[in-house]
C-alpha atoms as a PDB file:
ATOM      1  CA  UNK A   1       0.000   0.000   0.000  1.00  0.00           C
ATOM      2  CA  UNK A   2       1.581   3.566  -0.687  1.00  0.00           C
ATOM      3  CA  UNK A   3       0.630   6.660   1.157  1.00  0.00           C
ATOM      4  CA  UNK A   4      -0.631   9.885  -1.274  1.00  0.00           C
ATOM      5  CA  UNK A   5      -1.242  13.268   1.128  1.00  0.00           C
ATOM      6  CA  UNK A   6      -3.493  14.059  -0.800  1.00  0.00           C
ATOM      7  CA  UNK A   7      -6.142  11.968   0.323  1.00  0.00           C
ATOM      8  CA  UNK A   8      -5.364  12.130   3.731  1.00  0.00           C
ATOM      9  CA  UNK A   9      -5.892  15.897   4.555  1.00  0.00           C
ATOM     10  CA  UNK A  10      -9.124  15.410   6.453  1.00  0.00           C
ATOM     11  CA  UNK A  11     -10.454  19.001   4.889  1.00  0.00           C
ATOM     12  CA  UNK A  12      -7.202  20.776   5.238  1.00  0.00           C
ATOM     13  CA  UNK A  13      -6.025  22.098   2.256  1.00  0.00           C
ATOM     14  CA  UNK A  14      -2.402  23.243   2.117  1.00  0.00           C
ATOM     15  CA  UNK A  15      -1.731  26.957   1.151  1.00  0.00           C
ATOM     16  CA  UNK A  16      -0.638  27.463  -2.466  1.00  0.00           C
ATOM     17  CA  UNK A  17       2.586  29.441  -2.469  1.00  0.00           C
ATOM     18  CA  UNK A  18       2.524  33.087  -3.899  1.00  0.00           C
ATOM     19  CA  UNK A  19       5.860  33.816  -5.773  1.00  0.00           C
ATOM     20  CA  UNK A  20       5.327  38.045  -6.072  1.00  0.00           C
ATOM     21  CA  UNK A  21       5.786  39.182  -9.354  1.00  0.00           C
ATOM     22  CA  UNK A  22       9.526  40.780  -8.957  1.00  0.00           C
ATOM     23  CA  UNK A  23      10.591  37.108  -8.828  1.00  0.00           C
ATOM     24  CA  UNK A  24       8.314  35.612 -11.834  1.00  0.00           C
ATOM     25  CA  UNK A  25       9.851  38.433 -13.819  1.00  0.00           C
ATOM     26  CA  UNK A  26      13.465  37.368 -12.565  1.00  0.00           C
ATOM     27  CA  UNK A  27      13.118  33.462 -13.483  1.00  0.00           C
ATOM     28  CA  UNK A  28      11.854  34.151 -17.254  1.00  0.00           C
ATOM     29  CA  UNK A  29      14.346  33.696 -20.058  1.00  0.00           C
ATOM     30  CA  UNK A  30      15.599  36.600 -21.475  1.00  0.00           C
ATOM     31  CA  UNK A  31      14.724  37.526 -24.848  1.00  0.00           C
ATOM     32  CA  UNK A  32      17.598  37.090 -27.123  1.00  0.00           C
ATOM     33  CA  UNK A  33      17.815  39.945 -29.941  1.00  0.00           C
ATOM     34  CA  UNK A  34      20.056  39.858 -33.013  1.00  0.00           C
ATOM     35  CA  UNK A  35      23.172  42.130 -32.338  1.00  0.00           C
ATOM     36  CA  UNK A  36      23.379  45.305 -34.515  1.00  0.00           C
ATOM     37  CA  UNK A  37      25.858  45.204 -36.948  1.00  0.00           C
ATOM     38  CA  UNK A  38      27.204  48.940 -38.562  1.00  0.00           C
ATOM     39  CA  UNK A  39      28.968  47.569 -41.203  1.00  0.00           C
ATOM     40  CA  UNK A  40      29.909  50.689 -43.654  1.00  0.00           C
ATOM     41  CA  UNK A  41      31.755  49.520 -46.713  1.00  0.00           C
ATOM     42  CA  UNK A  42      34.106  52.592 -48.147  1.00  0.00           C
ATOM     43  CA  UNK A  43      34.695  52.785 -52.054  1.00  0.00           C
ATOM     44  CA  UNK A  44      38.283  54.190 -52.814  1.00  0.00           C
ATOM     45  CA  UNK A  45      40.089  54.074 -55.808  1.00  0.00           C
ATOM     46  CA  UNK A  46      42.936  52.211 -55.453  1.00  0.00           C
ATOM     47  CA  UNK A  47      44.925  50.643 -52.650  1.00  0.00           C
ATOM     48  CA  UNK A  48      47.214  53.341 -51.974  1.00  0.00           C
ATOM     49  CA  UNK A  49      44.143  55.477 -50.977  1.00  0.00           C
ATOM     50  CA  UNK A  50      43.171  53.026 -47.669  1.00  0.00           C
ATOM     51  CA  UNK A  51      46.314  54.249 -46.187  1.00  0.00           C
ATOM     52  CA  UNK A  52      45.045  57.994 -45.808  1.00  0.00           C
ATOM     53  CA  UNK A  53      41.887  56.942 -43.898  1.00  0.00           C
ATOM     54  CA  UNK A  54      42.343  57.193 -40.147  1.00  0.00           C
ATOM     55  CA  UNK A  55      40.873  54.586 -37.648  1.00  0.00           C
ATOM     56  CA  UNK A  56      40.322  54.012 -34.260  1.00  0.00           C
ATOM     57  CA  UNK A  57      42.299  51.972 -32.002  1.00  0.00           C
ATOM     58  CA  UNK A  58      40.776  48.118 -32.061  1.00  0.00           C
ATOM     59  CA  UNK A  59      38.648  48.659 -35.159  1.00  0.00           C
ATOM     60  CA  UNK A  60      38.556  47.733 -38.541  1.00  0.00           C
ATOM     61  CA  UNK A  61      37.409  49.097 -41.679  1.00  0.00           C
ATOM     62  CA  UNK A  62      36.127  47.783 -44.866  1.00  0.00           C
ATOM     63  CA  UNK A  63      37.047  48.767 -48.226  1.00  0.00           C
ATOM     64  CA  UNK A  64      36.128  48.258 -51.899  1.00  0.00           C
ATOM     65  CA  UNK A  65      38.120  49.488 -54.906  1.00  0.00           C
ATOM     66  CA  UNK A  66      35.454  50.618 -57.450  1.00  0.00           C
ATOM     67  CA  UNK A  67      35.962  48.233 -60.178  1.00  0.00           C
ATOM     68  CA  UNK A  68      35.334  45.846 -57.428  1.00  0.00           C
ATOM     69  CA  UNK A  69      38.736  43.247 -57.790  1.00  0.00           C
ATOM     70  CA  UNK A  70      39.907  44.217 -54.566  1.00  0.00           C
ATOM     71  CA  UNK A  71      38.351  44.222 -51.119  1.00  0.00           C
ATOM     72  CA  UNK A  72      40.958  45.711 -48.379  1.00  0.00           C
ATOM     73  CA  UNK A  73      40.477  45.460 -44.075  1.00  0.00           C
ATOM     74  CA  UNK A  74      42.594  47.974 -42.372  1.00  0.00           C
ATOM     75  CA  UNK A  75      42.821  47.415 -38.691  1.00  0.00           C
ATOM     76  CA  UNK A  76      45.378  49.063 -36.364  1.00  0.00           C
ATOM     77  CA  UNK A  77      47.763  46.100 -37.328  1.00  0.00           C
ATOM     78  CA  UNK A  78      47.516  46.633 -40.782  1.00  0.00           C
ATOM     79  CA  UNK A  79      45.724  45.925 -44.171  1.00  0.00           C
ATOM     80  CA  UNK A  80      44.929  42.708 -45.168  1.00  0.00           C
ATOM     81  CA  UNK A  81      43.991  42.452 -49.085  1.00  0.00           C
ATOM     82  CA  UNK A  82      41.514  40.024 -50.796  1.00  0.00           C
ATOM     83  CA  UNK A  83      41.952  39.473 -54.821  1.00  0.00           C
ATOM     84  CA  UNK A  84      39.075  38.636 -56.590  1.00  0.00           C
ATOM     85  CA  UNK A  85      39.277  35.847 -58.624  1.00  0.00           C
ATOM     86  CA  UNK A  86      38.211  35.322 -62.346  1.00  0.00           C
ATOM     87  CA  UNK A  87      35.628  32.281 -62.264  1.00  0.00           C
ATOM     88  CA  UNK A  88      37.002  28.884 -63.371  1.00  0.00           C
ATOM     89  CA  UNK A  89      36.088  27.861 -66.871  1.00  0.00           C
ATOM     90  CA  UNK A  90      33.634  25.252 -67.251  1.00  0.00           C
ATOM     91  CA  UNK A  91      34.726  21.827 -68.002  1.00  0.00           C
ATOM     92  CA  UNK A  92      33.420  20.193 -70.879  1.00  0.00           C
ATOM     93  CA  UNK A  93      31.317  17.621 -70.567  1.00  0.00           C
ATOM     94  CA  UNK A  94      32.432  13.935 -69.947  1.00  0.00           C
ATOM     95  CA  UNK A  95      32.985  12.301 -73.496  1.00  0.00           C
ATOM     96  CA  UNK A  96      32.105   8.384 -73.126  1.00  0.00           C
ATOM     97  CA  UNK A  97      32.380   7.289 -76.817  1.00  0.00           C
ATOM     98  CA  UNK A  98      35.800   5.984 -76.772  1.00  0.00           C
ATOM     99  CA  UNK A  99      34.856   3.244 -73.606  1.00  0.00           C
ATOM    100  CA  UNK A 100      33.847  -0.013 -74.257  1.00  0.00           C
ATOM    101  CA  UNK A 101      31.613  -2.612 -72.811  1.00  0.00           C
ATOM    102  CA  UNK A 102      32.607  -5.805 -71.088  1.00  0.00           C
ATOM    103  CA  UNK A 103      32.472  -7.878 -73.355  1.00  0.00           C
ATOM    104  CA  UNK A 104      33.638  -5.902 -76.369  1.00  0.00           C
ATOM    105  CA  UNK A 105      37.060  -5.514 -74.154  1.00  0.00           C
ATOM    106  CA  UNK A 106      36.816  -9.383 -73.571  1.00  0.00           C
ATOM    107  CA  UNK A 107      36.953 -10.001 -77.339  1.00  0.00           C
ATOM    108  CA  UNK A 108      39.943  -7.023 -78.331  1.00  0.00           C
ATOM    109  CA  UNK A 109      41.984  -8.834 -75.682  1.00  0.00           C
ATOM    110  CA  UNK A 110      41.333 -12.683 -76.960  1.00  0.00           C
ATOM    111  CA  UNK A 111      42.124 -11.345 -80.345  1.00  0.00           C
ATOM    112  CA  UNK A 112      45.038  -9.436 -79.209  1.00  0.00           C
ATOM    113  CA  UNK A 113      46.099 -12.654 -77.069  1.00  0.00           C
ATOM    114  CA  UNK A 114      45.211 -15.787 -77.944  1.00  0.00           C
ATOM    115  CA  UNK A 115      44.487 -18.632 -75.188  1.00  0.00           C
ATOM    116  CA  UNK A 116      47.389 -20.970 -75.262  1.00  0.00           C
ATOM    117  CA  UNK A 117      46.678 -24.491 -73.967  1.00  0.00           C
ATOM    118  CA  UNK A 118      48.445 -25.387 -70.639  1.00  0.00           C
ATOM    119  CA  UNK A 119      49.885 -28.703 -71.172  1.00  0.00           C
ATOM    120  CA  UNK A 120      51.543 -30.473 -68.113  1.00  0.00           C
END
């Protein structure tokens, strides 16, 4: 036999505990927001130009040249330089008319090399 409270109160019911609001409000999960990115790419014309901007210690910058090959960081340890690259050309498609089957390679190489008879 097992013993449940609950039926054994005799008419006493047990107070329900109040939790005040302050600490409902501390308990909740915190609602995550996206963080705020100010990401302000400069266009200059050439490389040589990124050097004349002036930056702030433990930043970084962004630039773009404007025929868009080059995009260039500058950080208080220097600029870093990315190249774009011409796309690769495609490759043409797989030719399969020189394989054979099987079989048709069974029968080159029996003409090619005849059987010889093992004699012991």
């Amino acid at each position: 036999m097992f013993y449940n409270p609950s039926l054994y109160n005799y008419g006493y019911q047990q107070p329900q505990r109040v939790v005040p609001q302050q600490y409902q409000q501390q308990y909740q999960q915190p609602q995550m927001s996206p963080p705020t990115v100010h990401a302000d790419i400069i266009q200059v014309d050439s490389p040589e130009a990124v050097k004349g901007f002036q930056i702030a210690p433990g930043t970084s910058q962004m630039f773009i040249t404007r025929d868009e090959t080059m995009i260039l960081v500058k950080s208080d340890t220097g600029i870093d330089t990315f190249v774009k690259r011409p796309p690769e050309p495609e490759k043409p498609p797989f030719d399969t008319s020189s394989f054979v089957t099987r079989e048709e390679l069974e029968q080159r190489l029996s003409s090619l090399f005849p059987k010889k008879e093992v004699t012991e």
